[in-house]
Protein backbone atom coordinates (compact mmCIF):
# COMPACT_ATOMS: atom_id res chain seq x y z
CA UNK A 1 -27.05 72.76 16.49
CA UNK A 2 -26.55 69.19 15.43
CA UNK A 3 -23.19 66.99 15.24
CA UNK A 4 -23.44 64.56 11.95
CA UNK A 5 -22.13 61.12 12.61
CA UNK A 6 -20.52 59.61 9.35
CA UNK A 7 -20.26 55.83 9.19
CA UNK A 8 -17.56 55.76 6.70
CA UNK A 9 -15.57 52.43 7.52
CA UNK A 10 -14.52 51.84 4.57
CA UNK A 11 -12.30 55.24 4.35
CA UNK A 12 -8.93 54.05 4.27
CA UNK A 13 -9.78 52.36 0.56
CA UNK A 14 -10.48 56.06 -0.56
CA UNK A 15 -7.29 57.67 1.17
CA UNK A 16 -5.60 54.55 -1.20
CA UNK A 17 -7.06 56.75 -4.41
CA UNK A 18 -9.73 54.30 -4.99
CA UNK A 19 -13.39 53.93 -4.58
CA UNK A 20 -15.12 52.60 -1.99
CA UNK A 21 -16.71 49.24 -3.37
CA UNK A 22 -20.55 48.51 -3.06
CA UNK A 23 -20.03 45.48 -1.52
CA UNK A 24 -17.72 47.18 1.65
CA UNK A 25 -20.39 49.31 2.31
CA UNK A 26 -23.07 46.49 2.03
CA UNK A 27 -21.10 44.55 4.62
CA UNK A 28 -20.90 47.50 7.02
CA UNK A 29 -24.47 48.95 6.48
CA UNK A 30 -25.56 47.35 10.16
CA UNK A 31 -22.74 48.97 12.04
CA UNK A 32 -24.04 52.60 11.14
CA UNK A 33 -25.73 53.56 14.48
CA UNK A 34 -22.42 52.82 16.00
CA UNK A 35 -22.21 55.95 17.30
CA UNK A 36 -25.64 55.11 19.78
CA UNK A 37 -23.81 55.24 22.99
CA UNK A 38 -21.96 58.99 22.70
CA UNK A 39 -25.51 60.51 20.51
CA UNK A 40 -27.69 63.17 22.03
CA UNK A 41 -30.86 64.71 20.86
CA UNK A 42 -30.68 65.99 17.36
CA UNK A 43 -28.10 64.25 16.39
CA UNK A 44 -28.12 62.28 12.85
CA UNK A 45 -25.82 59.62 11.31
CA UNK A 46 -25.28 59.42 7.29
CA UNK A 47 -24.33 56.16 6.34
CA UNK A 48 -21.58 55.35 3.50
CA UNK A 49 -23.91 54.98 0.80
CA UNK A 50 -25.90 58.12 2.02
CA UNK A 51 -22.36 60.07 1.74
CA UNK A 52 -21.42 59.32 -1.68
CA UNK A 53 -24.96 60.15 -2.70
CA UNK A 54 -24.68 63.31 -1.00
CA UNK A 55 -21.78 64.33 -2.81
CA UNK A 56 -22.95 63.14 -6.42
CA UNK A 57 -25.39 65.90 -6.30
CA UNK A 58 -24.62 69.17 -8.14
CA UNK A 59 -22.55 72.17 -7.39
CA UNK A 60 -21.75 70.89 -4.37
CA UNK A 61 -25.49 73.13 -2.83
CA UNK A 62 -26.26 71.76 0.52
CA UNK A 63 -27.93 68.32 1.22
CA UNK A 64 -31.73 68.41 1.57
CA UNK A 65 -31.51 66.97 4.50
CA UNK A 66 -29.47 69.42 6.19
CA UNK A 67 -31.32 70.86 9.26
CA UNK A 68 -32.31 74.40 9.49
CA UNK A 69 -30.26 74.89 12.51
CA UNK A 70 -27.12 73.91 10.51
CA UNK A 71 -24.66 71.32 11.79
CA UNK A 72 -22.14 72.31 14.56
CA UNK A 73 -19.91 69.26 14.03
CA UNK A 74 -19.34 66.68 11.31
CA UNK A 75 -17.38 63.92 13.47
CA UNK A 76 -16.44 60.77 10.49
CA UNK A 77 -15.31 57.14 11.63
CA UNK A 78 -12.17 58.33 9.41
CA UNK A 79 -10.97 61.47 8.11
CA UNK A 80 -10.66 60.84 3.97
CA UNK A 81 -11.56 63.29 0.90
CA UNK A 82 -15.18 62.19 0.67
CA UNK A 83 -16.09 63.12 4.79
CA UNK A 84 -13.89 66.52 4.16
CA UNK A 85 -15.84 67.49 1.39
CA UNK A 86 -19.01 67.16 3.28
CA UNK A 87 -17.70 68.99 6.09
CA UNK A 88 -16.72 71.67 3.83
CA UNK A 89 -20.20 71.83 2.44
CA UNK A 90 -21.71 71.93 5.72
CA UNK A 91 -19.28 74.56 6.77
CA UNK A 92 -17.46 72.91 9.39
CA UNK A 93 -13.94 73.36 7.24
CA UNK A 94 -12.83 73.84 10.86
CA UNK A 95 -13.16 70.50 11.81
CA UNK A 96 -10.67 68.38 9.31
CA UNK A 97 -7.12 67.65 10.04
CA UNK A 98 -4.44 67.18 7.50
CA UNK A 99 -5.31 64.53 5.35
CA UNK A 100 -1.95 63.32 4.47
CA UNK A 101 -1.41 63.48 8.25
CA UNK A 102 -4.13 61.03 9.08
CA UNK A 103 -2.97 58.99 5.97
CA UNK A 104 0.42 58.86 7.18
CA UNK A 105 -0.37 57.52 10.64
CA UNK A 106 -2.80 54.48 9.67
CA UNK A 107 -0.25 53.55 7.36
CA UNK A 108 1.65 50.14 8.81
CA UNK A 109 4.72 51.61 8.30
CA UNK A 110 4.25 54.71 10.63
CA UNK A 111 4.17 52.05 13.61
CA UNK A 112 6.04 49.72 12.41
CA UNK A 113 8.98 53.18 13.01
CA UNK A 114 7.70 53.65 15.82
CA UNK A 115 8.03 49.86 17.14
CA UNK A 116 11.38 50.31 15.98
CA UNK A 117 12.08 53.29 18.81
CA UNK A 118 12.96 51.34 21.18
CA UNK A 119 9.76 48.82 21.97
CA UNK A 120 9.99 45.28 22.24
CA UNK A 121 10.93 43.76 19.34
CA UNK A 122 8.52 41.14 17.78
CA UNK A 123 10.69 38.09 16.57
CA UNK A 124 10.17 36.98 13.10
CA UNK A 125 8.14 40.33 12.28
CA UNK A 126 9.40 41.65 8.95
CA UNK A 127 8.90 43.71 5.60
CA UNK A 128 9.41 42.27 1.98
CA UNK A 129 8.53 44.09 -1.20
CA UNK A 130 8.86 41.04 -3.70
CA UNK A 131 7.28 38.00 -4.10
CA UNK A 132 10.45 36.06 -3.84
CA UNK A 133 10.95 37.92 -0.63
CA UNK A 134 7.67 36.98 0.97
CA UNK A 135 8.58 32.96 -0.25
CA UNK A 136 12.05 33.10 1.81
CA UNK A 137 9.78 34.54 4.63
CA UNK A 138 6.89 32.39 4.96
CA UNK A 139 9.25 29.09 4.78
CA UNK A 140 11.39 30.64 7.54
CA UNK A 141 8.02 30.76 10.13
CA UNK A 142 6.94 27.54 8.97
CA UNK A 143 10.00 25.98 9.72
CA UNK A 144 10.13 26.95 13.08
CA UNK A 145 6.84 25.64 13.39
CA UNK A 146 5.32 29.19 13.05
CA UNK A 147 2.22 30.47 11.38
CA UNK A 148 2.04 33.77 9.92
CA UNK A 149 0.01 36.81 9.38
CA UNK A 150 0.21 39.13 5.84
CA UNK A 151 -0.97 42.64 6.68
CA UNK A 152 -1.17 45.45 3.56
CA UNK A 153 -0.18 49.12 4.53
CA UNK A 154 -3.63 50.51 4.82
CA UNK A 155 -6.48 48.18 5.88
CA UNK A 156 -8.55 47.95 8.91
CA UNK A 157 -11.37 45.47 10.43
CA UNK A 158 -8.75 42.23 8.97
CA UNK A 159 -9.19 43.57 5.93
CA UNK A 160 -6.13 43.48 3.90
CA UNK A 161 -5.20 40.84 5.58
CA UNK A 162 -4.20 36.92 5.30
CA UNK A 163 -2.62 34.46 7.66
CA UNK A 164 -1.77 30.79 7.07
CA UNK A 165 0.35 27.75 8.86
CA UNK A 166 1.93 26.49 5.48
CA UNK A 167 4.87 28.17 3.46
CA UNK A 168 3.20 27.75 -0.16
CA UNK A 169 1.86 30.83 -2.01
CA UNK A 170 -0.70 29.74 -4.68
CA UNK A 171 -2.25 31.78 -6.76
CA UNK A 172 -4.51 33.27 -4.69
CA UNK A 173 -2.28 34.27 -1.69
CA UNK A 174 0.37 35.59 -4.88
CA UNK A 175 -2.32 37.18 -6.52
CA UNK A 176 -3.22 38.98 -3.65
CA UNK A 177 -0.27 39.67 -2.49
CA UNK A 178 0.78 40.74 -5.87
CA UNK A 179 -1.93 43.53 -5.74
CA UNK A 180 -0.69 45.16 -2.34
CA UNK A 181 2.53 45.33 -3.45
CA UNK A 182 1.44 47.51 -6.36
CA UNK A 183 -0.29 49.44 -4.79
CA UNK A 184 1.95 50.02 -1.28
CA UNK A 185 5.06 48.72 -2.24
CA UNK A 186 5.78 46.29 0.71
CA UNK A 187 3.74 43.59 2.84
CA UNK A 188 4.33 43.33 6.45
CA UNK A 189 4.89 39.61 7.63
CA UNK A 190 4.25 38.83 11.06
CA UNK A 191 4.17 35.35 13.32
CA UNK A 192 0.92 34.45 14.19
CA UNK A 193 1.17 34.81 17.65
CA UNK A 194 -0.24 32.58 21.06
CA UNK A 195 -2.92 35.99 21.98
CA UNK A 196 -3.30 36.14 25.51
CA UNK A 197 -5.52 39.47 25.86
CA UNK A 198 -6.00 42.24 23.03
CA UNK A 199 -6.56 45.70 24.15
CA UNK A 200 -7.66 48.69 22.99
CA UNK A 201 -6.05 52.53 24.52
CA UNK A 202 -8.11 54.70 23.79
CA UNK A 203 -7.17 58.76 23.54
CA UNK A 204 -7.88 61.70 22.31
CA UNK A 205 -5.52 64.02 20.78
CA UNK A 206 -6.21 68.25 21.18
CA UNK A 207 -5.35 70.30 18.37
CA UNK A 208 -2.21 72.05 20.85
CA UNK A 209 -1.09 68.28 20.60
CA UNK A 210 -1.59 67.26 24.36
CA UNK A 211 -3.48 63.90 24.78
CA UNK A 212 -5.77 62.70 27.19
CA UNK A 213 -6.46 58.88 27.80
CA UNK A 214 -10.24 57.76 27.41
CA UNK A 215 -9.88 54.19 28.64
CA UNK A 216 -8.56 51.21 28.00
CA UNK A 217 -11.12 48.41 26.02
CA UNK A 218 -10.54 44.36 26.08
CA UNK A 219 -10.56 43.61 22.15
CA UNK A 220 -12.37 40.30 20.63
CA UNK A 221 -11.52 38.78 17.56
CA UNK A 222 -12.51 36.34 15.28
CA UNK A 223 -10.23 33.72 14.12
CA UNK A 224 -9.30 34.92 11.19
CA UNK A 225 -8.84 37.96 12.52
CA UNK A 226 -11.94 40.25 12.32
CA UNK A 227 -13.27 42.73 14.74
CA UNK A 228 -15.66 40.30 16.97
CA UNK A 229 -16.41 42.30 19.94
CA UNK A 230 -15.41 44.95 22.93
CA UNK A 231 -15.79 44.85 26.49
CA UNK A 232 -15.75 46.97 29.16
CA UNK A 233 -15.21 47.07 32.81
CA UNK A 234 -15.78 50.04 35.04
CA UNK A 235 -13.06 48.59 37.33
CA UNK A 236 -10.88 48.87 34.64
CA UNK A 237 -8.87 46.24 32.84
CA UNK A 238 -7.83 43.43 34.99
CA UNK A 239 -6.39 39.58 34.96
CA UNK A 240 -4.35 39.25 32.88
CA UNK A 241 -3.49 43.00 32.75
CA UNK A 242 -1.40 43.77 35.87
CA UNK A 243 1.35 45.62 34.19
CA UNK A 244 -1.24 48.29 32.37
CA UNK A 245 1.05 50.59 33.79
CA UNK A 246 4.05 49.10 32.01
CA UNK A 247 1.91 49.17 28.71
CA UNK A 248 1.05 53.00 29.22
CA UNK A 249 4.65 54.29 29.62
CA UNK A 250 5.63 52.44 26.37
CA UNK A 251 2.60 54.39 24.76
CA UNK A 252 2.67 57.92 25.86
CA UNK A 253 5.81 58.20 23.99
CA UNK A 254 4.04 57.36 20.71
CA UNK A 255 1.21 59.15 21.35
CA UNK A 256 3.09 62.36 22.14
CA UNK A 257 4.46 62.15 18.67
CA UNK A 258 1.44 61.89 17.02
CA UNK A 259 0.55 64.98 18.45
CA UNK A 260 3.71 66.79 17.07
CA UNK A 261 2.14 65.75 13.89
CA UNK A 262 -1.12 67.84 13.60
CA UNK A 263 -3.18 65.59 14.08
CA UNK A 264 -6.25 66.12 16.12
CA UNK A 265 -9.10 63.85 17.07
CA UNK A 266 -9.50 60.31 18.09
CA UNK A 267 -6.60 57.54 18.49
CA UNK A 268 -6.98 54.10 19.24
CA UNK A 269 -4.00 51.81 19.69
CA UNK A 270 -4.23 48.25 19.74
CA UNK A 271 -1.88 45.88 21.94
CA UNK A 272 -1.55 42.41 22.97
CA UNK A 273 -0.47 40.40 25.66
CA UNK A 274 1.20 37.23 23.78
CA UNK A 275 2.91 34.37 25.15
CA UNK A 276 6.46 33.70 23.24
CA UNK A 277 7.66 30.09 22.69
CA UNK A 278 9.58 30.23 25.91
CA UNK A 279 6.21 30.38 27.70
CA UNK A 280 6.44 33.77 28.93
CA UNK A 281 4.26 36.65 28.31
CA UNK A 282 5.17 39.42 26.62
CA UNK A 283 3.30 42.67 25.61
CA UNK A 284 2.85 44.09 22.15
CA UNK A 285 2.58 47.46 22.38
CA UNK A 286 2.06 48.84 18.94
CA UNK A 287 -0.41 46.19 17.31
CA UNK A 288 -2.57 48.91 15.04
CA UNK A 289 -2.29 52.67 14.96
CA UNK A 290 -5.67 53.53 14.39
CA UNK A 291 -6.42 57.69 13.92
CA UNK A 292 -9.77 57.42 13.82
CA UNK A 293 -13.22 56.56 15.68
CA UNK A 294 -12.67 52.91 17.07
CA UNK A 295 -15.69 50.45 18.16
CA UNK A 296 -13.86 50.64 21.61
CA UNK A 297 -13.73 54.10 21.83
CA UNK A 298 -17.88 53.88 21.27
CA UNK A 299 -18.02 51.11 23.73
CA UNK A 300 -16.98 53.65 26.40
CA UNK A 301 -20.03 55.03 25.97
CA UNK A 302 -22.14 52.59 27.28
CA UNK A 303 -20.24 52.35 31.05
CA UNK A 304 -23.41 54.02 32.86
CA UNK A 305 -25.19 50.73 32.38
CA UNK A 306 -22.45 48.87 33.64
CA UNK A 307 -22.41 48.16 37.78
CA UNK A 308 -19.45 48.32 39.40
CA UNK A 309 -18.91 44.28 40.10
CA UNK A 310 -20.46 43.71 36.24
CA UNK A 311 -19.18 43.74 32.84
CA UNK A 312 -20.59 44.30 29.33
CA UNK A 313 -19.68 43.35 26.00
CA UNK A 314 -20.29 45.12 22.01
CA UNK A 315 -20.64 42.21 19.82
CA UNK A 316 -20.22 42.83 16.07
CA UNK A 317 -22.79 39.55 14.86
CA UNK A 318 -23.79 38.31 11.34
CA UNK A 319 -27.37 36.72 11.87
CA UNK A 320 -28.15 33.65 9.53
CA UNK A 321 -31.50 35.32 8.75
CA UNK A 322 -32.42 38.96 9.20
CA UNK A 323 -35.97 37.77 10.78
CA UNK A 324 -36.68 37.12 14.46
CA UNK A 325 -32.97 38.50 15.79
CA UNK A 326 -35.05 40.86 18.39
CA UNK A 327 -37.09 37.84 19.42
CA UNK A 328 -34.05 35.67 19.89
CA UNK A 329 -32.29 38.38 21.91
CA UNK A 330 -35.32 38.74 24.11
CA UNK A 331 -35.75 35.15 24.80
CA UNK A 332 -31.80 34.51 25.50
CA UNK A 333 -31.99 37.47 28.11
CA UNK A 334 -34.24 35.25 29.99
CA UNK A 335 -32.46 32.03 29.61
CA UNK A 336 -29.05 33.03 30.64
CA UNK A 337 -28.32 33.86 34.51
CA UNK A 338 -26.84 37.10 35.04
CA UNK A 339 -27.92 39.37 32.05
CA UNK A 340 -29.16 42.58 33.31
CA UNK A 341 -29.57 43.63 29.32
CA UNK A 342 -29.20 42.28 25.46
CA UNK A 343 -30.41 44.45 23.05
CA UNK A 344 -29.48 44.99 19.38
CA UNK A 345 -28.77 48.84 18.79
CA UNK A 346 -27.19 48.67 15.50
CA UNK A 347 -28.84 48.97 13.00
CA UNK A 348 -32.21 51.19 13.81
CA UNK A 349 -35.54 49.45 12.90
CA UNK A 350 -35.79 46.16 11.26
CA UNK A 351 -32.77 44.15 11.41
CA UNK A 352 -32.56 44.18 7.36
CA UNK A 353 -28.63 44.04 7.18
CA UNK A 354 -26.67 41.18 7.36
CA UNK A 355 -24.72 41.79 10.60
CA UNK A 356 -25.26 44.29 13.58
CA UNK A 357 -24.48 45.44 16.60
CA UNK A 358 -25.29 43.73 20.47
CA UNK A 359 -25.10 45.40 23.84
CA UNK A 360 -24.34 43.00 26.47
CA UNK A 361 -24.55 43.62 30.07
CA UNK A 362 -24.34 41.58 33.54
CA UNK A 363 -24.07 41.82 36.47
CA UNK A 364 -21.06 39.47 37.07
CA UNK A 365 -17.54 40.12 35.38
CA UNK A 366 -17.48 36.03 35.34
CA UNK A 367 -21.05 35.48 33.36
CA UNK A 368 -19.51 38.12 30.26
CA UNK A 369 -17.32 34.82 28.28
CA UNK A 370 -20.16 32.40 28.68
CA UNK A 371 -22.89 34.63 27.68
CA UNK A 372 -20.97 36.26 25.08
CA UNK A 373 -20.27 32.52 23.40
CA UNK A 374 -24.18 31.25 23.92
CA UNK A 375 -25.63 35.02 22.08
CA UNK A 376 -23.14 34.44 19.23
CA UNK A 377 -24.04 30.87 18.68
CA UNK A 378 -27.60 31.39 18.65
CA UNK A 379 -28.25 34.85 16.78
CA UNK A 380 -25.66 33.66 14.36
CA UNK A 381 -27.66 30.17 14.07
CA UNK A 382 -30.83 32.00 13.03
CA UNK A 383 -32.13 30.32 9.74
CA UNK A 384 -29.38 28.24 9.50
């Protein structure tokens, strides 16, 4: 029997009630083979755009491509009405949670409850519903010499997102901001804070509601905010890291909720080690509430080629020019000490989308930074 892999990032815009722009699933077309380091034989992936095509055809009659040996497991990035349907189809009804469940618990609000619980509080981190509100809130951080960080209710990868350093909303930021508030009701406002280390804890979450933890992933972002990267350690998380247990026993709470909730499948939680204005740091233990596939969860995946001194990295890269990324990778694996591999996984075949997926290995935990910096630079330099 065959598991189908669906690459549906863009999920949480459906579970909003709207469609899934062209352009989101342009942007995430590289990233479908995501699911490389956890596929076996006879497994198959369906992109976005191969999803909603599936389901524009008639009477809901199985896909063409649907194997004769029928599919034993539809596993989505996200759980929304499109990757239900399909599973439906495919007669794996079995498989779906409650989709107001899994709704419920990517929502912002869900954690931000939870924070409330009895976590450590994150100063200057608020909720307005009015553009007046968000004014009053954004000259408040500024004049303590604070940036800040706009999040919407539903929104993952930095989307729905904007951060700034000045109090003014122009019409852009308003205009944006305008349209979340339709739509959820409230904005969350948070300080833009000094990151230390972002993690990913990664579980999994039985239908009887018990929990098991996967592993715990080093997150990498971009500046604005973006999914960059994930690395992994089969020594575990270190450095700056030495209260992990600390961060677990504020977790295991939370995640023994979600599993009073129905909810079944994957969880990722993000959390960050932050340094506060007095110079200590401080741990953030509900960043992101994410029930769904995560690129850390993936990266777990890869740990066999991983010695136990080394280190290795998932880069999420946009390439300057689609040509010669294989060639670049291949050459830069000889140039830089300590890479036992650098491959490009995501997408199959030609490199034809405009940003992928890199596997990263050494054999050194202190060659991952510098190697990681000199790949991006150069595969993102390509026909620049």
């Amino acid at each position: 029997m065959t598991r189908l892999f669906v690459s549906n990032f863009g999920f949480e815009i459906e579970l909003q009630g709207k469609a899934i722009p062209a352009s989101v699933m342009h942007s995430t077309k590289g990233l479908a083979e995501c699911w490389q380091p956890i596929f076996e034989d006879g497994d198959r992936v369906l992109a976005e755009d191969q999803l909603a095509g599936t389901l524009s055809g008639k009477g809901g009659a199985p896909p063409p491509w649907l194997p004769d040996t029928g599919i034993s497991q539809v596993i989505p990035w996200g759980w929304n009405h499109s990757s239900a349907q399909l599973a439906r189809i495919v007669g794996c009804a079995a498989d779906i949670p409650d989709l107001d469940v899994v709704k419920t618990l990517n929502r912002r609000r869900w954690a931000w409850g939870e924070a409330a619980r009895g976590l450590p509080a994150l100063e200057g981190a608020d909720v307005v519903s009015g553009i007046d509100e968000l004014r009053d809130k954004l000259a408040a951080a500024t004049s303590q010499g604070q940036g800040w960080i706009l999040k919407g209710d539903l929104g993952m990868a930095g989307r729905q997102q904007r951060r700034g350093r000045e109090a003014v909303v122009d019409d852009s930021l308003g205009g944006w901001a305008q349209g979340r508030l339709r739509i959820d009701g409230v904005l969350f406002v948070e300080p833009w804070l000094d990151a230390l280390e972002e993690f990913g804890v990664q579980f999994h979450v039985e239908r009887n509601g018990t929990f098991r933890l996967c592993g715990v992933t080093q997150l990498l972002s971009t500046s604005d905010g973006r999914y960059r990267g994930t690395r992994i350690r089969p020594a575990g998380v270190r450095g700056a890291v030495e209260e992990l247990g600390t961060l677990l026993s504020m977790l295991e709470p939370v995640v023994t909720r979600i599993g009073e909730t129905g909810y079944f499948g994957p969880l990722g939680i993000d959390a960050m080690l932050y340094r506060d204005p007095a110079g200590e740091a401080r741990w953030r233990p509900l960043q992101d509430v994410n029930a769904r596939f995560t690129m850390g969860r993936l990266a777990l995946g890869w740990l066999d080629r991983v010695a136990t001194t080394g280190a290795a990295t998932v880069l999420q890269v946009r390439w300057g020019h689609t040509e010669g990324v294989d060639d670049r990778l291949r050459d830069l694996a000889d140039e830089i000490p300590g890479i036992r591999q650098l491959v490009r996984y995501s997408p199959r075949g030609p490199a034809v989308a405009p940003a992928g997926l890199i596997l990263l290995v050494v054999d050194c935990e202190r060659e991952l930074a510098p190697a990681e910096a000199r790949v991006i630079e150069a595969v993102e330099d390509l026909g620049a």
